[in-house]
N, C-alpha and C. Protein backbone atom coordinates (compact mmCIF):
# COMPACT_ATOMS: atom_id res chain seq x y z
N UNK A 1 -5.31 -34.83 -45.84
CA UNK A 1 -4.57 -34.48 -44.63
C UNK A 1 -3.27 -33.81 -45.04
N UNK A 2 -2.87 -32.94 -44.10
CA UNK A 2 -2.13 -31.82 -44.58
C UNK A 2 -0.81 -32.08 -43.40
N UNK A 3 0.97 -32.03 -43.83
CA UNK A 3 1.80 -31.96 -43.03
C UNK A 3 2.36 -30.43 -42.86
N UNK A 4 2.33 -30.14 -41.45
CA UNK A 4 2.73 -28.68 -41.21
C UNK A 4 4.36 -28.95 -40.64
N UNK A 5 5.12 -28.16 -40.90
CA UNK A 5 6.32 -28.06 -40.98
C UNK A 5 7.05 -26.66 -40.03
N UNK A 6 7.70 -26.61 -38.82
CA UNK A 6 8.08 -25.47 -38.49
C UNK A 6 9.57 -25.61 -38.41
N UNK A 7 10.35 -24.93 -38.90
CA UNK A 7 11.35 -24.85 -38.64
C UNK A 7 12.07 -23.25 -37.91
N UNK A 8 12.86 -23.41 -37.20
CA UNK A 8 13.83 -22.28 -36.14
C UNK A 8 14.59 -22.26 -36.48
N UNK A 9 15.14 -21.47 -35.79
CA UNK A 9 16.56 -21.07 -35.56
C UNK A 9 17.13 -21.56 -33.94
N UNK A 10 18.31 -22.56 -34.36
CA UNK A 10 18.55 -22.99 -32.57
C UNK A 10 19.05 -21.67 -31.97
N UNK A 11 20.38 -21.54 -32.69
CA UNK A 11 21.13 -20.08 -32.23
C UNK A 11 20.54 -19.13 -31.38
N UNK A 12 19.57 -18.58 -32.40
CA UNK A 12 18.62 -17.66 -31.84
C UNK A 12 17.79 -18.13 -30.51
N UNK A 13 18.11 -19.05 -29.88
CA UNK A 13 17.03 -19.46 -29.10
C UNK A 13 15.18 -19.61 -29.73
N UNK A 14 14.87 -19.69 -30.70
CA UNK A 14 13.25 -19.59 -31.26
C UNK A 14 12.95 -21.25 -30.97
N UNK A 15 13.50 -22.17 -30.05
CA UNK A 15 12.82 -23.11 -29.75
C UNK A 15 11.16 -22.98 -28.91
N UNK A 16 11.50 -22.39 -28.34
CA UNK A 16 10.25 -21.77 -27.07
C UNK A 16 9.37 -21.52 -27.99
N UNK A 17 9.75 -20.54 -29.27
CA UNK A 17 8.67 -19.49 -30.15
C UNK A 17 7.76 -21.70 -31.09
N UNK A 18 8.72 -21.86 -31.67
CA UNK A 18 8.30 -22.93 -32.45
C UNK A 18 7.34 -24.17 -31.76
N UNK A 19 8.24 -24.21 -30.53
CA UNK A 19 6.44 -25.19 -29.32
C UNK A 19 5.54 -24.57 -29.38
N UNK A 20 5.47 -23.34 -29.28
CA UNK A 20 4.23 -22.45 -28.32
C UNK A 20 3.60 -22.95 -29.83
N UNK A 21 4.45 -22.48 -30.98
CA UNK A 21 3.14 -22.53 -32.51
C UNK A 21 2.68 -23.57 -32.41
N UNK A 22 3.67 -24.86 -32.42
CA UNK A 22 3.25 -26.61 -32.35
C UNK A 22 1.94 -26.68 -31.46
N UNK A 23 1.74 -26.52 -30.12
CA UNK A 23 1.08 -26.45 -29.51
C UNK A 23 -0.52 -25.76 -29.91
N UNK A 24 -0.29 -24.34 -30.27
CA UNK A 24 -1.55 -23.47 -30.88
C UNK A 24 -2.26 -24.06 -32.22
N UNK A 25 -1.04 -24.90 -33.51
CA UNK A 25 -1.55 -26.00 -34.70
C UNK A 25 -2.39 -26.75 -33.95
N UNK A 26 -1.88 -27.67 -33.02
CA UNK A 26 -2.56 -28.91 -32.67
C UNK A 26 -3.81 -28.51 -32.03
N UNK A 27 -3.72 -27.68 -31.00
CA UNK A 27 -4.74 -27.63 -30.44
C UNK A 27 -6.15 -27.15 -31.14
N UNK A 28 -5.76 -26.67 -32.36
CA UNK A 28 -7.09 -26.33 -33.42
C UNK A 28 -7.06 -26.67 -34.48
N UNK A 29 -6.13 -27.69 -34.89
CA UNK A 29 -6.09 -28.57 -36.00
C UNK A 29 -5.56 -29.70 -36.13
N UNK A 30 -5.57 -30.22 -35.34
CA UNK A 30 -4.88 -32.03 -35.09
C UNK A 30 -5.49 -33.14 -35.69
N UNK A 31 -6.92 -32.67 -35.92
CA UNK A 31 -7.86 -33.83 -36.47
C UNK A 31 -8.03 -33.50 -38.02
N UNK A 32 -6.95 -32.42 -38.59
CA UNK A 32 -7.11 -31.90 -40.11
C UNK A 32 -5.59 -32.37 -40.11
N UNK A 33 -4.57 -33.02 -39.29
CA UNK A 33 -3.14 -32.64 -39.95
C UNK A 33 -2.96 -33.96 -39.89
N UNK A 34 -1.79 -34.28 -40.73
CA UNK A 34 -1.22 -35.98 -40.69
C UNK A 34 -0.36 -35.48 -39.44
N UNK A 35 0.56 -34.36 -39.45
CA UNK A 35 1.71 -34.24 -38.60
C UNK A 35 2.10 -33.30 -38.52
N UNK A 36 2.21 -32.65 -37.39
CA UNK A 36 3.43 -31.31 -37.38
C UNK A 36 4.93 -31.23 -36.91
N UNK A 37 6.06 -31.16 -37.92
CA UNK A 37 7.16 -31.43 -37.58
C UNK A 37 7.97 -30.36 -36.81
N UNK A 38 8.75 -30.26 -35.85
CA UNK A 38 9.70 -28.80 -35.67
C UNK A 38 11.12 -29.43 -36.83
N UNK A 39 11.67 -28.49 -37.23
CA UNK A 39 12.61 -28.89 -38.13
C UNK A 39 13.78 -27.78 -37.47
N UNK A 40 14.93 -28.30 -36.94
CA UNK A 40 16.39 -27.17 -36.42
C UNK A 40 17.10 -26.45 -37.48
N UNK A 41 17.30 -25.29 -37.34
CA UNK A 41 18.06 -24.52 -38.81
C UNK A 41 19.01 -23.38 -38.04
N UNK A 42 19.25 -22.57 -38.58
CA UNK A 42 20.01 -21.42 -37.77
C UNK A 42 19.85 -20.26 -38.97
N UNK A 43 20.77 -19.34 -38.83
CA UNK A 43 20.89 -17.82 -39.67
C UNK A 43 19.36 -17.78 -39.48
N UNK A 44 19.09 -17.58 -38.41
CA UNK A 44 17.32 -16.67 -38.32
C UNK A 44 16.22 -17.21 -38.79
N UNK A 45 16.46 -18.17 -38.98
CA UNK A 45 15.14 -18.94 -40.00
C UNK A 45 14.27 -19.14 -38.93
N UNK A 46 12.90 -18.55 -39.37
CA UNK A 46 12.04 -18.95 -38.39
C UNK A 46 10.48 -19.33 -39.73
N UNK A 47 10.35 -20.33 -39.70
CA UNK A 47 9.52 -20.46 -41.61
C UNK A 47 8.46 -21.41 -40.82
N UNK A 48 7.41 -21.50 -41.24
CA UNK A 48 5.97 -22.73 -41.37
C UNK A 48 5.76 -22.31 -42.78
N UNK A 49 5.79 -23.96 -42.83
CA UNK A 49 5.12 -24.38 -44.34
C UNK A 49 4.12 -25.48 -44.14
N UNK A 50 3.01 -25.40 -45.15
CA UNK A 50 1.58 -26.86 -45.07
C UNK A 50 2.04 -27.42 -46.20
N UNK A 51 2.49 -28.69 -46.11
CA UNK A 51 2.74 -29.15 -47.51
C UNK A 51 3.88 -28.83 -48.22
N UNK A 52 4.63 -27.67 -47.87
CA UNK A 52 6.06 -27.57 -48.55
C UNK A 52 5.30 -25.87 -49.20
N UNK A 53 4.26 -25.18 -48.97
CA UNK A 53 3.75 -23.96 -48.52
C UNK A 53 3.97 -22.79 -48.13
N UNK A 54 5.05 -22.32 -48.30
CA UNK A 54 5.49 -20.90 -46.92
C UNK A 54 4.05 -20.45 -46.60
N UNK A 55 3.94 -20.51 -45.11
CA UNK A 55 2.55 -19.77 -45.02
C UNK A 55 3.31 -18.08 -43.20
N UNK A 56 3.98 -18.80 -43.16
CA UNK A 56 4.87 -17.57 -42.22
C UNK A 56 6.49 -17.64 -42.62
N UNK A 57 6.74 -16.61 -42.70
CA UNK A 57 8.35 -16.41 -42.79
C UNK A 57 8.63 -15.44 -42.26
N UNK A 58 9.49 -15.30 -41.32
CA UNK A 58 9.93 -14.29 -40.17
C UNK A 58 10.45 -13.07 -41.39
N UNK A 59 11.75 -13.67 -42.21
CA UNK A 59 12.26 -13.20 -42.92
C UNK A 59 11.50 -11.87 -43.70
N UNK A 60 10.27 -12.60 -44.38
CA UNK A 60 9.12 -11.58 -44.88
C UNK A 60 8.14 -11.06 -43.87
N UNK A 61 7.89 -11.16 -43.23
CA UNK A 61 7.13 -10.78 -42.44
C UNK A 61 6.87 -9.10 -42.37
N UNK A 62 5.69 -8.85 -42.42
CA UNK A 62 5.34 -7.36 -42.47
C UNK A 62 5.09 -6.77 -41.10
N UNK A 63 4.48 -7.73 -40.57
CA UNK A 63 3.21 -7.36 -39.30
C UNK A 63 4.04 -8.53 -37.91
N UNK A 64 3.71 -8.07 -36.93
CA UNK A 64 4.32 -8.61 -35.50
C UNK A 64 3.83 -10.01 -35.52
N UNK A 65 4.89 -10.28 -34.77
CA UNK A 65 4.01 -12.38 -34.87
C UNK A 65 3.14 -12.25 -34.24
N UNK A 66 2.21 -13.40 -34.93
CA UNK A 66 0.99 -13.38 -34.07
C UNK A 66 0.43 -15.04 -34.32
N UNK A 67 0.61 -15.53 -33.43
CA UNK A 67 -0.18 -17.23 -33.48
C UNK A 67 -1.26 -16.92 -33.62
N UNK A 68 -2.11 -16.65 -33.50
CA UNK A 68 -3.63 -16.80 -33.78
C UNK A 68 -3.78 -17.19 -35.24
N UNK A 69 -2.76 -15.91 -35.72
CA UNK A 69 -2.82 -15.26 -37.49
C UNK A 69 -2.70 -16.38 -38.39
N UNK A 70 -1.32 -16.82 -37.50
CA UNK A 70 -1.11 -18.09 -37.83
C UNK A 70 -1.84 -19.52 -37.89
N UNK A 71 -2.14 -19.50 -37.27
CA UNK A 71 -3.03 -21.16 -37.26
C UNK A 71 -4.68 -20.63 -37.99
N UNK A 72 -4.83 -19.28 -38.07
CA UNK A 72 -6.23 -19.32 -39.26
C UNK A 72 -5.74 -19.22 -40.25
N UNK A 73 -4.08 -18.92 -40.74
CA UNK A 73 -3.71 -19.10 -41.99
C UNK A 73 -3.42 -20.85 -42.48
N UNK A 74 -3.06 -21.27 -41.27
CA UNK A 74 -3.42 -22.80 -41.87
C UNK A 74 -4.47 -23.33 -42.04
N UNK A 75 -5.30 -22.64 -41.00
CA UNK A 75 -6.63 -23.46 -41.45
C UNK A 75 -6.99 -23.18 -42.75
N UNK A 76 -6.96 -22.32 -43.20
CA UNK A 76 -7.13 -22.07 -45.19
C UNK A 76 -6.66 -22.62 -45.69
N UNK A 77 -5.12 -23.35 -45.32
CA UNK A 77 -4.71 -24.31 -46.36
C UNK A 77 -5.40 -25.23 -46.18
N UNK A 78 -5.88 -26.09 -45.32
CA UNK A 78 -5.76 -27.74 -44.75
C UNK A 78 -7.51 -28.01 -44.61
N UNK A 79 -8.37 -26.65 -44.47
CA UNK A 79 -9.75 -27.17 -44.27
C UNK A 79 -10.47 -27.07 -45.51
């Protein structure tokens, strides 16, 4: 079992962005995760990690967010 980790940016307002992900993890991987944490940060941080993982980083990011992208990139870690 795998812990997913999201952390935001309060500043920025990315609380809204970090539920909607919480929400899209659980709902297609809840029975693969021990836990998904939101974690508060600021200077723009918008990061998911599985396990201590970067698997999204706003920072790097090439391509437009996309939850979907996201939660089949966890599922590669965790299934």
């Amino acid at each position: 079992m795998s812990t997913v980790e999201i952390e935001y940016c309060v500043p920025c307002g990315f609380r809204e962005r970090a539920v909607d992900v919480q929400g899209a993890i659980l709902a297609g991987l809840e029975r693969e995760l021990d836990s998904v944490r939101l974690v508060m940060g600021d200077h723009g941080v918008f990061r998911i990690s599985v396990d201590g993982e970067t698997v999204y980083d706003k920072a790097e990011a090439d391509a437009e967010f996309d939850v979907d992208a996201i939660v089949r990139e966890i599922r590669t870690q965790v299934v």
